[in-house]
N, C-alpha and C. Protein backbone atom coordinates (compact mmCIF):
# COMPACT_ATOMS: atom_id res chain seq x y z
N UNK A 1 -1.22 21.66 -5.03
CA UNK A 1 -1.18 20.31 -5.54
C UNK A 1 -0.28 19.42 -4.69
N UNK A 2 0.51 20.22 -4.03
CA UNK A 2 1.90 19.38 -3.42
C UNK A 2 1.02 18.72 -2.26
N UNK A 3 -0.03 19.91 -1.51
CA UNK A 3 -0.65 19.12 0.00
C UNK A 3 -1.22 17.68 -0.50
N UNK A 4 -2.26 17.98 -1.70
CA UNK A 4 -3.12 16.70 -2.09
C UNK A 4 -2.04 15.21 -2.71
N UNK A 5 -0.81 15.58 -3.13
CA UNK A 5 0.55 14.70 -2.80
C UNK A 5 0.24 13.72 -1.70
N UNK A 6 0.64 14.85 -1.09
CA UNK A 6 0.89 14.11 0.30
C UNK A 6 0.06 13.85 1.33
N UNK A 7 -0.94 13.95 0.88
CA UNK A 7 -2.29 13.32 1.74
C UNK A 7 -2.44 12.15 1.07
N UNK A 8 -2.09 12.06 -0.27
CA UNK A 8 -2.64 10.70 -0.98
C UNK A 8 -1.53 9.70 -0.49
N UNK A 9 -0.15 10.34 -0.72
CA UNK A 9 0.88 9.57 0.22
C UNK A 9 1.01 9.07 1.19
N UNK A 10 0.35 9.60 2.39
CA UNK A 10 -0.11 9.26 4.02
C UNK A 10 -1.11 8.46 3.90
N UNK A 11 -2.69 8.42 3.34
CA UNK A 11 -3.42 7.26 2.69
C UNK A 11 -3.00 5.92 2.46
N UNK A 12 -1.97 6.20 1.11
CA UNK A 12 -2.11 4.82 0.77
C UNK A 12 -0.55 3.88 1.69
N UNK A 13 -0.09 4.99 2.04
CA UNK A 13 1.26 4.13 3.32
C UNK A 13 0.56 3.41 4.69
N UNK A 14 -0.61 4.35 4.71
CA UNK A 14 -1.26 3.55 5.80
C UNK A 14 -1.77 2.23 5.67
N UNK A 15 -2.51 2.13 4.18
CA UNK A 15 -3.42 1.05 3.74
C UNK A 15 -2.17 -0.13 3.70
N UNK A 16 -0.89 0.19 3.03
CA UNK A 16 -0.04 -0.87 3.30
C UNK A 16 0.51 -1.03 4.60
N UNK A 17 0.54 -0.80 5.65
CA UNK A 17 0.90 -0.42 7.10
C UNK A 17 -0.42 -1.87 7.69
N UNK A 18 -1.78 -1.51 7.37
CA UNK A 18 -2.72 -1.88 7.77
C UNK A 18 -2.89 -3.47 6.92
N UNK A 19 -2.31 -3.73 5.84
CA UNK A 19 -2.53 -4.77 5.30
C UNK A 19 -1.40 -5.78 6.29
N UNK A 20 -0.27 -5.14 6.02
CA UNK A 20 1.11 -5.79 6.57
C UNK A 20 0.84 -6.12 7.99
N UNK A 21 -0.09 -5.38 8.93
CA UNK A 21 -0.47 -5.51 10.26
C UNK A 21 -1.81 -7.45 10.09
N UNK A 22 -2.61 -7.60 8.98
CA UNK A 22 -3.27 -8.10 9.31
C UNK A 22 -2.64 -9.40 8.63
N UNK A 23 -1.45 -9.37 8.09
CA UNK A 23 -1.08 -10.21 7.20
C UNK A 23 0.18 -10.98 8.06
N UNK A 24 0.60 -10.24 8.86
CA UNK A 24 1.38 -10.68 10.04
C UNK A 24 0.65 -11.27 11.38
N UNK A 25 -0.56 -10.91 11.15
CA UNK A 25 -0.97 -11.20 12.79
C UNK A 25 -1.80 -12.24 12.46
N UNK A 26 -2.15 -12.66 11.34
CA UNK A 26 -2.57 -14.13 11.03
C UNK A 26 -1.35 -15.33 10.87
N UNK A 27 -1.93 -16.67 11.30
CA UNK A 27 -1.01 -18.02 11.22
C UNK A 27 -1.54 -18.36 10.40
N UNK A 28 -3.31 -18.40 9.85
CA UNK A 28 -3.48 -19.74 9.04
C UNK A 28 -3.94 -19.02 7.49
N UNK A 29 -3.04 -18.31 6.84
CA UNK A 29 -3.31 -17.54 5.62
C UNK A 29 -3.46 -18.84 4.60
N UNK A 30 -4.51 -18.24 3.87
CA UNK A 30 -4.46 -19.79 2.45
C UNK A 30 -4.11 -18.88 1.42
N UNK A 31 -3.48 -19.62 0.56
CA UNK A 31 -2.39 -19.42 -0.68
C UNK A 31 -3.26 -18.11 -1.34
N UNK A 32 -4.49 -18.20 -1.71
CA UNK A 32 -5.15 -17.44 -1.62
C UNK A 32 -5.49 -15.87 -1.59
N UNK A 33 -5.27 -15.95 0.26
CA UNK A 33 -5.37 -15.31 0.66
C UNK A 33 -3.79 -13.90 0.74
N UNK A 34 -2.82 -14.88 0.22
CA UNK A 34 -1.94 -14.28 -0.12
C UNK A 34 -1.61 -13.79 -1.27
N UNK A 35 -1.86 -14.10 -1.83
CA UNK A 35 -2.01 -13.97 -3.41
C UNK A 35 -2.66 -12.96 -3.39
N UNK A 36 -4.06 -12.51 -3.10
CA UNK A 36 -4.78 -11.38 -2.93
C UNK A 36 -4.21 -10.43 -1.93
N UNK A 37 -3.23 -10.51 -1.04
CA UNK A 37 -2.76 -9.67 0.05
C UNK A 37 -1.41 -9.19 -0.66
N UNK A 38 -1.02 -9.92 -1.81
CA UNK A 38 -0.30 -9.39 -2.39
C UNK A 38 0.04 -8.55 -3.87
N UNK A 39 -1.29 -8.65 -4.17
CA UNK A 39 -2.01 -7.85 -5.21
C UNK A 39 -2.10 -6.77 -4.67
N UNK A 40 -3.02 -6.29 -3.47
CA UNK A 40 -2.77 -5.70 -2.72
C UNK A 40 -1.91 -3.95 -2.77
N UNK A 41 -0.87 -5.18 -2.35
CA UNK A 41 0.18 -4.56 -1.66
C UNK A 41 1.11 -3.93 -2.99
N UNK A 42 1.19 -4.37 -4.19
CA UNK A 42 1.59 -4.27 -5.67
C UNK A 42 1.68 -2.97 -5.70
N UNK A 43 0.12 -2.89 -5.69
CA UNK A 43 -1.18 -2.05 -6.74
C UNK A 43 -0.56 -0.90 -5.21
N UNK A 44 -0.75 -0.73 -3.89
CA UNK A 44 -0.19 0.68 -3.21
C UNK A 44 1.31 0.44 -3.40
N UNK A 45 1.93 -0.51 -3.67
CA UNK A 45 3.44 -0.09 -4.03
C UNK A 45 3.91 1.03 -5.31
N UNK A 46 3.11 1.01 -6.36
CA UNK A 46 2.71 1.32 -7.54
C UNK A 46 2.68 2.81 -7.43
N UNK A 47 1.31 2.99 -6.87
CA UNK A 47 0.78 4.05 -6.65
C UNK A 47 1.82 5.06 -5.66
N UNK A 48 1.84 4.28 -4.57
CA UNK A 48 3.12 5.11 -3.81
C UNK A 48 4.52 5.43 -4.69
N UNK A 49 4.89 4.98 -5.46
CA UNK A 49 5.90 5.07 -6.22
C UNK A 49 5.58 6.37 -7.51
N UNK A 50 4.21 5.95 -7.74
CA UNK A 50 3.83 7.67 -8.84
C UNK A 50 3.49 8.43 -8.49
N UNK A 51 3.17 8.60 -7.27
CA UNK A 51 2.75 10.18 -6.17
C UNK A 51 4.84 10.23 -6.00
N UNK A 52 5.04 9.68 -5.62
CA UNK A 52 6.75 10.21 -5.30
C UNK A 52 7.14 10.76 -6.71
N UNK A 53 7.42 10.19 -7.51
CA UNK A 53 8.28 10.93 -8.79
C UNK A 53 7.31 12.03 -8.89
N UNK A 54 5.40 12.18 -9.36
CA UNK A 54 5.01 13.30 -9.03
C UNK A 54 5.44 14.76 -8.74
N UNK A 55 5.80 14.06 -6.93
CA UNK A 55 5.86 15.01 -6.18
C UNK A 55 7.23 15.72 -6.23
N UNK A 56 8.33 15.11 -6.81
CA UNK A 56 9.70 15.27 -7.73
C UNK A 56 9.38 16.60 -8.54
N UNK A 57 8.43 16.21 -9.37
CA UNK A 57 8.16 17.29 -10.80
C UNK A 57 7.72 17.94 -10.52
């Protein structure tokens, strides 16, 4: 159970890695578009945060 942890861990660090890459390398973001880039980013903050305590227990 611990590998499937940490595969889901490496997953979703990437997906925020990959958001933060496209969210930086744009100038003309609309309010929008942030708003949704930061929903986002919530929802794998979240998730990364309950695979860790998880992987604790």
């Amino acid at each position: 159970m611990a590998d499937k942890i940490e595969v889901a861990i490496d997953y979703y660090t990437k997906q925020g890695k990959e958001i933060l890459e496209i969210v930086n390398s744009k100038t003309d973001l609309t309010a929008d578009e942030i708003i949704h880039y930061g929903e986002e980013m919530a929802i794998i903050e979240y998730k990364l945060t309950a695979l860790e305590v998880a992987k604790e227990n």
